[in-house]
Protein backbone atom coordinates (compact mmCIF):
# COMPACT_ATOMS: atom_id res chain seq x y z
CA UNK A 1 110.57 96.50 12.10
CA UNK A 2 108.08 93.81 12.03
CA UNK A 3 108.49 90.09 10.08
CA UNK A 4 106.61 88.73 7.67
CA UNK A 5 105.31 84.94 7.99
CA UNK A 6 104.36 83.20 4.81
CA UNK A 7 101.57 80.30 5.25
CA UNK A 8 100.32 78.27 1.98
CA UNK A 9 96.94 76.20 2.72
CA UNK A 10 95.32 74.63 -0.19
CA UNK A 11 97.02 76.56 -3.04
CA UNK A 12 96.90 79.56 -1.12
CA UNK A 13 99.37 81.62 0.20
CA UNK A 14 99.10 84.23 3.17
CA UNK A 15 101.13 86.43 4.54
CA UNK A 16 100.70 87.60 8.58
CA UNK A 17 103.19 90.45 10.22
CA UNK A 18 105.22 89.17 12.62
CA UNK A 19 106.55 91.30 15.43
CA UNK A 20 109.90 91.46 16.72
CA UNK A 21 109.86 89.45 20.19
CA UNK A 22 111.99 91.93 22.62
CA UNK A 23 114.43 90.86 24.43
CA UNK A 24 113.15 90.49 28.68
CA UNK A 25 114.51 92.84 31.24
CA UNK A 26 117.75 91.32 32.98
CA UNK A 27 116.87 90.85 36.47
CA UNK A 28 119.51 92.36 38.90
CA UNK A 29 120.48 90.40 41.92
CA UNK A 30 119.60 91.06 45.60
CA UNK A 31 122.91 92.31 46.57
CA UNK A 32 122.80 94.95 43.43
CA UNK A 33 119.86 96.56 45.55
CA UNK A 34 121.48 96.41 48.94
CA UNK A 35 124.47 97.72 47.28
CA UNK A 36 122.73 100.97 46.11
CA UNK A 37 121.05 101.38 49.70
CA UNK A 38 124.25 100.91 51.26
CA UNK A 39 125.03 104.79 52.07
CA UNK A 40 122.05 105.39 53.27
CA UNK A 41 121.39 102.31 55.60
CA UNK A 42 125.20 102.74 56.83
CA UNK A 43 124.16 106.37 57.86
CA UNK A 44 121.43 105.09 59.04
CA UNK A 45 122.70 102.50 61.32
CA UNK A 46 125.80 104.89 62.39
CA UNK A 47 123.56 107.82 63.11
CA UNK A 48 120.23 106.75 63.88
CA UNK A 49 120.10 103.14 65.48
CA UNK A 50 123.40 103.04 67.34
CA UNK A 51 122.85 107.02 69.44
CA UNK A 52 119.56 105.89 70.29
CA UNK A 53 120.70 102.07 71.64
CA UNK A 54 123.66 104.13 73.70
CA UNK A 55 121.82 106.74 75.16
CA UNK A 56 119.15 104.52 76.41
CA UNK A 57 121.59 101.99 77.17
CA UNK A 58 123.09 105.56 79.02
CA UNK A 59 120.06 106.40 80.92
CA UNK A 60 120.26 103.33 83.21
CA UNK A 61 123.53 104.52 84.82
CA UNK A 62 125.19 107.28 86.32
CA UNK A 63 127.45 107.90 83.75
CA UNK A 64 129.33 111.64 84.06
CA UNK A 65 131.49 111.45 80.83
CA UNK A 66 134.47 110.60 83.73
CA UNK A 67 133.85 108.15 86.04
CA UNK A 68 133.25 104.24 85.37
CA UNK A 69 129.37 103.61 84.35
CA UNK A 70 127.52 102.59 87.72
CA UNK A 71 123.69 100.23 86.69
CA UNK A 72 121.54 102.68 88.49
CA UNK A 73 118.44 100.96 87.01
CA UNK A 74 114.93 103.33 86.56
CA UNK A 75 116.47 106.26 89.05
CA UNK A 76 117.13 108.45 86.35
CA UNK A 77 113.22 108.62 85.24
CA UNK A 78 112.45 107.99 88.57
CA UNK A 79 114.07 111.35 89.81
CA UNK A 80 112.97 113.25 86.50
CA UNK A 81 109.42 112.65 87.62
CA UNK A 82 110.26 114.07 91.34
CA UNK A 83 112.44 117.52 89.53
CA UNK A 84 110.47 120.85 89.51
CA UNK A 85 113.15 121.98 87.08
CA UNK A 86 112.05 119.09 84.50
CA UNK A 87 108.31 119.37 85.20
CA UNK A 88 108.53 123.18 85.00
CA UNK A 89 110.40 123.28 81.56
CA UNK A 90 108.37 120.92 79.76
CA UNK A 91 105.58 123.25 81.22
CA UNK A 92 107.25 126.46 79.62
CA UNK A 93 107.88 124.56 75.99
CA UNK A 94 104.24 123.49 75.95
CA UNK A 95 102.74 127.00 76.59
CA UNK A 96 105.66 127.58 73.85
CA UNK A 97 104.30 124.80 71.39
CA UNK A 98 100.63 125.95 72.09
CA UNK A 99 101.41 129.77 71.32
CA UNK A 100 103.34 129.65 67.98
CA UNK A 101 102.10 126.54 66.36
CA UNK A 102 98.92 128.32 65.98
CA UNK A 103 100.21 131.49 65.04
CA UNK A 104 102.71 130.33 62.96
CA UNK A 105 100.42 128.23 60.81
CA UNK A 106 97.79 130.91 60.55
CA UNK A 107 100.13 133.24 60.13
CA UNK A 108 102.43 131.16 56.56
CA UNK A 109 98.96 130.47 55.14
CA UNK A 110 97.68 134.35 55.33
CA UNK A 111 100.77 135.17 53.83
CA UNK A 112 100.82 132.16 51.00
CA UNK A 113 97.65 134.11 50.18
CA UNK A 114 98.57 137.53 50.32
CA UNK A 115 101.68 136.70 47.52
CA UNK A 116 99.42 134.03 45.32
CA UNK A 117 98.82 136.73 43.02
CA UNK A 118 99.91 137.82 39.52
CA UNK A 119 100.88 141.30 40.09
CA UNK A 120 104.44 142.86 38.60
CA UNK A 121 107.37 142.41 41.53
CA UNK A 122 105.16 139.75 43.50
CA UNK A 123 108.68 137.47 43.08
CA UNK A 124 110.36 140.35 45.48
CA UNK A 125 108.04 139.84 48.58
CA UNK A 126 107.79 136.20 48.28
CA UNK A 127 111.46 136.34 48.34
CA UNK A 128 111.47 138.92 51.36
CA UNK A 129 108.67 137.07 53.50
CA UNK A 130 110.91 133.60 52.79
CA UNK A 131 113.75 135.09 53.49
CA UNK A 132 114.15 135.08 57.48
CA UNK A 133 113.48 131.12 57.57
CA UNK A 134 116.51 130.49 55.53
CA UNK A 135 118.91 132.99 57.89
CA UNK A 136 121.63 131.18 60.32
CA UNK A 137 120.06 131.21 63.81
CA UNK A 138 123.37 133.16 65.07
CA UNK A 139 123.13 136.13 62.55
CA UNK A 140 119.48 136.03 63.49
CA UNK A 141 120.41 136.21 66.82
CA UNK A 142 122.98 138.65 66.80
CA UNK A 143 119.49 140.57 64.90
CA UNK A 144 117.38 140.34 67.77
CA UNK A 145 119.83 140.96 70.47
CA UNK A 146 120.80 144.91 69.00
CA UNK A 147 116.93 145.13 68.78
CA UNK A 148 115.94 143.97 72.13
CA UNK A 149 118.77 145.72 73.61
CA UNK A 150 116.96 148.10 76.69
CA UNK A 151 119.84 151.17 75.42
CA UNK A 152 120.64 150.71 71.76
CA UNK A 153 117.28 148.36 71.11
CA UNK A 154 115.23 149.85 68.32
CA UNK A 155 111.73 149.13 70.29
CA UNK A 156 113.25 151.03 73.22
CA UNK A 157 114.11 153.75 70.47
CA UNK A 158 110.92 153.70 69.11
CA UNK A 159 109.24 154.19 72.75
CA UNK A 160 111.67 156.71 73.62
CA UNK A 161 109.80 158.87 71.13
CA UNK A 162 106.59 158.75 72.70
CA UNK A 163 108.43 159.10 76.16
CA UNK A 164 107.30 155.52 76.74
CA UNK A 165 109.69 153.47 79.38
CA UNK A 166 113.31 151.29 78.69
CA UNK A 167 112.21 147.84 78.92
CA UNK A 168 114.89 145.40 79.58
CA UNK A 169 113.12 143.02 76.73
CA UNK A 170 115.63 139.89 77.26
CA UNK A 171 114.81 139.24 80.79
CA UNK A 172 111.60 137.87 82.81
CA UNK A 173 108.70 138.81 82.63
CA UNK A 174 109.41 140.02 78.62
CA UNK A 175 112.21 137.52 77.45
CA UNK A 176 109.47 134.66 76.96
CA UNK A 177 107.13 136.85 74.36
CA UNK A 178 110.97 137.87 72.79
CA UNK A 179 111.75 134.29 72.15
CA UNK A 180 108.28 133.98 70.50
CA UNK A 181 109.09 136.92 68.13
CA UNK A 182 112.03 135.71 66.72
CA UNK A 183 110.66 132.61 66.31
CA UNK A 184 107.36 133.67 64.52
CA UNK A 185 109.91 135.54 62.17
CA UNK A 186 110.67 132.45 60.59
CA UNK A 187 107.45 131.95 59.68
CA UNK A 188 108.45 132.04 55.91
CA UNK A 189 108.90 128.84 55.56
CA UNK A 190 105.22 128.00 56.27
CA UNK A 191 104.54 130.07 53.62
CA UNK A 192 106.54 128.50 51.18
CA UNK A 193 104.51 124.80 52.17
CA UNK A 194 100.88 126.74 52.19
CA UNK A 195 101.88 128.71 48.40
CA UNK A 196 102.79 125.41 47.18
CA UNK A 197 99.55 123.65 48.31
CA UNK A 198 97.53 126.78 46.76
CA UNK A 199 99.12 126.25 43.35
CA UNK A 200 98.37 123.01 43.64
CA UNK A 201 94.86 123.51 43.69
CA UNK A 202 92.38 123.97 40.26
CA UNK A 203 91.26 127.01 39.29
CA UNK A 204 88.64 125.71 37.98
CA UNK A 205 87.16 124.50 41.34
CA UNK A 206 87.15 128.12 42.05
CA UNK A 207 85.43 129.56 39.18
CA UNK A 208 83.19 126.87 39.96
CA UNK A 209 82.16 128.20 43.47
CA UNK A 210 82.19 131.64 41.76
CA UNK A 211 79.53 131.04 39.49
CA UNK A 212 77.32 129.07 42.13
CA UNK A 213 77.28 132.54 43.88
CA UNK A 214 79.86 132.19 46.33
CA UNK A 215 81.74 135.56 47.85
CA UNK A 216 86.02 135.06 48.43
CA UNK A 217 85.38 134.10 52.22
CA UNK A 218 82.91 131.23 51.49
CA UNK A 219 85.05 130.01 48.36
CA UNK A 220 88.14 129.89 50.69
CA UNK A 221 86.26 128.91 53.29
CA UNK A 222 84.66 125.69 51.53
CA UNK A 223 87.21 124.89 48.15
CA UNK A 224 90.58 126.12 49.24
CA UNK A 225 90.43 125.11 52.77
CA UNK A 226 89.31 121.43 52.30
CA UNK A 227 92.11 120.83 49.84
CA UNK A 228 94.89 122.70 52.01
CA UNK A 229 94.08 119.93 54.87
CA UNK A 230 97.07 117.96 53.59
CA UNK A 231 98.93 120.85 54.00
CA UNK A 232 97.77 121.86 57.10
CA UNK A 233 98.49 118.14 58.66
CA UNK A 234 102.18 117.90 57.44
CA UNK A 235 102.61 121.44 58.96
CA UNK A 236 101.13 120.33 62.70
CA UNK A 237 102.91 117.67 62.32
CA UNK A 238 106.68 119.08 61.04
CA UNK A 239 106.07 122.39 63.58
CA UNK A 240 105.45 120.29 66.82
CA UNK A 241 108.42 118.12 66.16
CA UNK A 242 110.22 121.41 65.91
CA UNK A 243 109.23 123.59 68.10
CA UNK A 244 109.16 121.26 70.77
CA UNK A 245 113.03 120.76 70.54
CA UNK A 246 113.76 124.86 70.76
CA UNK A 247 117.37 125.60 72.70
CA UNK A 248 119.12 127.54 70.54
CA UNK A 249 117.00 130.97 70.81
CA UNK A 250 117.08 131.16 74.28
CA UNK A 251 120.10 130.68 74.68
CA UNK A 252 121.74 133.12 71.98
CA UNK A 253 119.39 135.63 73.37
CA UNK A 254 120.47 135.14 76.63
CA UNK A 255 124.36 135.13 77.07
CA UNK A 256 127.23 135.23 74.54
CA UNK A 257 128.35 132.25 76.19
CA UNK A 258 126.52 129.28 75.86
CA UNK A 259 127.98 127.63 78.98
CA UNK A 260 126.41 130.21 80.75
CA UNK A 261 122.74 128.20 81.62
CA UNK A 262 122.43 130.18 84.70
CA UNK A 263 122.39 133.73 82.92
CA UNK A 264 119.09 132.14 80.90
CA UNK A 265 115.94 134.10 81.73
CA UNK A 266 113.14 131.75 84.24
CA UNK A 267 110.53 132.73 81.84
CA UNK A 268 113.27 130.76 78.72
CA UNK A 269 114.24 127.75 80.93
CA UNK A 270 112.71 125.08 77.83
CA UNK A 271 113.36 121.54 78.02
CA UNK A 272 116.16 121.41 75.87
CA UNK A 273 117.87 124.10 77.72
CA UNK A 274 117.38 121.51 80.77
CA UNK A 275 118.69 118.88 79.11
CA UNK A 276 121.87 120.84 77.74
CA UNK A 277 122.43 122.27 81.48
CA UNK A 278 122.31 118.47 82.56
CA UNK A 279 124.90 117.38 79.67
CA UNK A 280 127.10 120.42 79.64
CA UNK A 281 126.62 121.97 82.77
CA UNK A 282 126.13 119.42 85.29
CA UNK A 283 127.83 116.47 83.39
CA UNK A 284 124.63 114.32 83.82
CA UNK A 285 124.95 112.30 80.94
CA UNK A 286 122.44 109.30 82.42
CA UNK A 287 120.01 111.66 83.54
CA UNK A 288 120.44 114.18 80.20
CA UNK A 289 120.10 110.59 77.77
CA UNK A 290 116.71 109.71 80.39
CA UNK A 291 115.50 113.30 79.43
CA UNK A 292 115.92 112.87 76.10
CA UNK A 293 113.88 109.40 75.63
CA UNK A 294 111.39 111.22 78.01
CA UNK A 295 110.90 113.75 75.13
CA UNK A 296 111.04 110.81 72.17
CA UNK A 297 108.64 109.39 74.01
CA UNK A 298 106.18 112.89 74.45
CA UNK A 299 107.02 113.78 70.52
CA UNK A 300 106.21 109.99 69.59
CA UNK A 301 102.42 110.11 71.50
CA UNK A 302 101.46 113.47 69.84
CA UNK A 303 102.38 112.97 67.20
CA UNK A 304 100.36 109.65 67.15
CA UNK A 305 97.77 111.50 68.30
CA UNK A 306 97.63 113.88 66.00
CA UNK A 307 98.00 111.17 63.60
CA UNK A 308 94.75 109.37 64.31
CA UNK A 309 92.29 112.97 64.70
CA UNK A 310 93.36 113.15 61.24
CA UNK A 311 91.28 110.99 59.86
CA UNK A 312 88.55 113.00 60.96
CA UNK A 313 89.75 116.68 59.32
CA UNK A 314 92.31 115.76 56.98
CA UNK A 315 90.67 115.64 53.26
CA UNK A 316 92.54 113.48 50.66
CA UNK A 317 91.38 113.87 47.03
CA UNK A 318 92.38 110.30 46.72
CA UNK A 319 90.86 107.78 49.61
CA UNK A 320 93.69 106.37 51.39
């Protein structure tokens, strides 16, 4: 409600509105801020900061989870350099990163297409395409083992029809190109990332292309796939990271139990099943932690990498 101030000059008397001056904003104090950050920079500090101070702090000795920690100095890394069992598994989880990253992205995005329609029961396959990616990693297992099996398997089933050969799938040469199918069936969750950038994208941009005479391919091609860059980086990105760390599919697949690293398949000997053989296995806890900052390290420079030949590919609607 404004106020009314009443000025006379010279026999004359006028009246200007006067607005209500509103109160200022209290200013909170510093430790109000810290105080609402607390929980998360306590986690934080508890479960980020301090591991990663111990286990490098852990790599310089011979620690076995038993004995008194012995200084050992740069042996650890020193010897991991010198292993054909570390050199060969990060060779395997490479070839692993380089087969399904691809596939996997290619693979969300065809399928964020195929469902970014308006058809009746559309709802029901995005559901059923998303719903592998959400499924515990044991029951998922447990999936893939009855279906790989070489007597019960239903592949083995299916080529028993045909009077094709048992294949043993789940070890070498086949239990590699099993691991990969089990993990490409968790590709819905790609598609859930690619549908959202597609929705996120004007449909009159399309139309737009339409009516300057472009066919589906060259409208995808030049509108959709420009503006699904974004998506596209945070995917590399988010799937290297992950794939790059893969232990528990080889090893489910492999035995029932997990302290059995010696019943793992060659072909499915990945770097994190090297490092858990070190730690669980071997009780190598200074040479597991050295592994481990190894692979920090090797996720930290790709990811940098991939970080800078964005600029070059990635298309932001608003310039950084």
């Amino acid at each position: 409600m404004a106020l009314l101030t009443v000025q006379r000059d010279r026999g004359r008397t006028t009246v200007h509105p006067q607005s209500r001056r509103r109160p200022g904003w209290k200013r909170y104090r510093n430790r109000t801020f810290y105080f609402f950050i607390a929980p998360w920079l306590l986690g934080f500090l508890l479960l980020t900061v301090i591991p990663f101070a111990f286990a490098l702090i852990v790599s310089f000795t011979s620690f076995d989870g038993f004995s008194a920690w012995r200084w050992i100095g740069f042996k650890n890394y020193i010897d991991l350099v010198h292993d054909t069992n570390t050199l060969y598994s990060l060779g395997r989880t490479l070839l692993f990163v380089v087969i399904t990253i691809p596939i996997t992205i290619i693979g969300g995005l065809g399928l964020a297409v195929l469902v970014d329609r308006k058809l009746p029961g559309i709802n029901l396959f995005r559901s059923a395409f998303y719903l592998p990616s959400v499924m515990p990693i044991v029951a998922a297992a447990i999936v893939w083992r009855s279906i790989f099996s070489r007597d019960t398997g239903l592949i083995n089933a299916f080529l028993s029809i045909f009077q094709g050969p048992l294949i043993n799938w789940l070890v070498d040469p086949t239990a590699f190109w099993a691991v990969i199918v089990m993990w490409l069936w968790g590709m819905g969750g790609g598609m859930l990332t690619a549908l959202a950038g597609l929705k996120g994208i004007s449909p009159e941009l399309k139309e737009a292309s339409r009516i300057d005479g472009a066919n589906a391919w060259q409208s995808f091609r030049h509108v959709t796939l420009p503006l699904l860059t974004p998506i596209i980086f945070f995917q590399v990105i988010t799937s290297f990271i992950g794939t790059i760390q893969i232990l528990m599919q080889p090893l489910l697949l492999a035995a029932t139990n997990l302290n059995a690293v010696g019943y793992i398949p060659r072909g499915n000997y990945f770097y994190m099943v090297h490092v858990y053989a070190q730690f669980f296995y071997f009780q190598r806890f200074g040479y597991g932690a050295a592994l481990l900052w190894v692979l920090f390290l090797v996720i930290l420079l790709i990811t940098l990498i991939v970080f800078r030949s964005g600029v070059g590919w990635v298309y932001y609607e608003v310039e950084r």
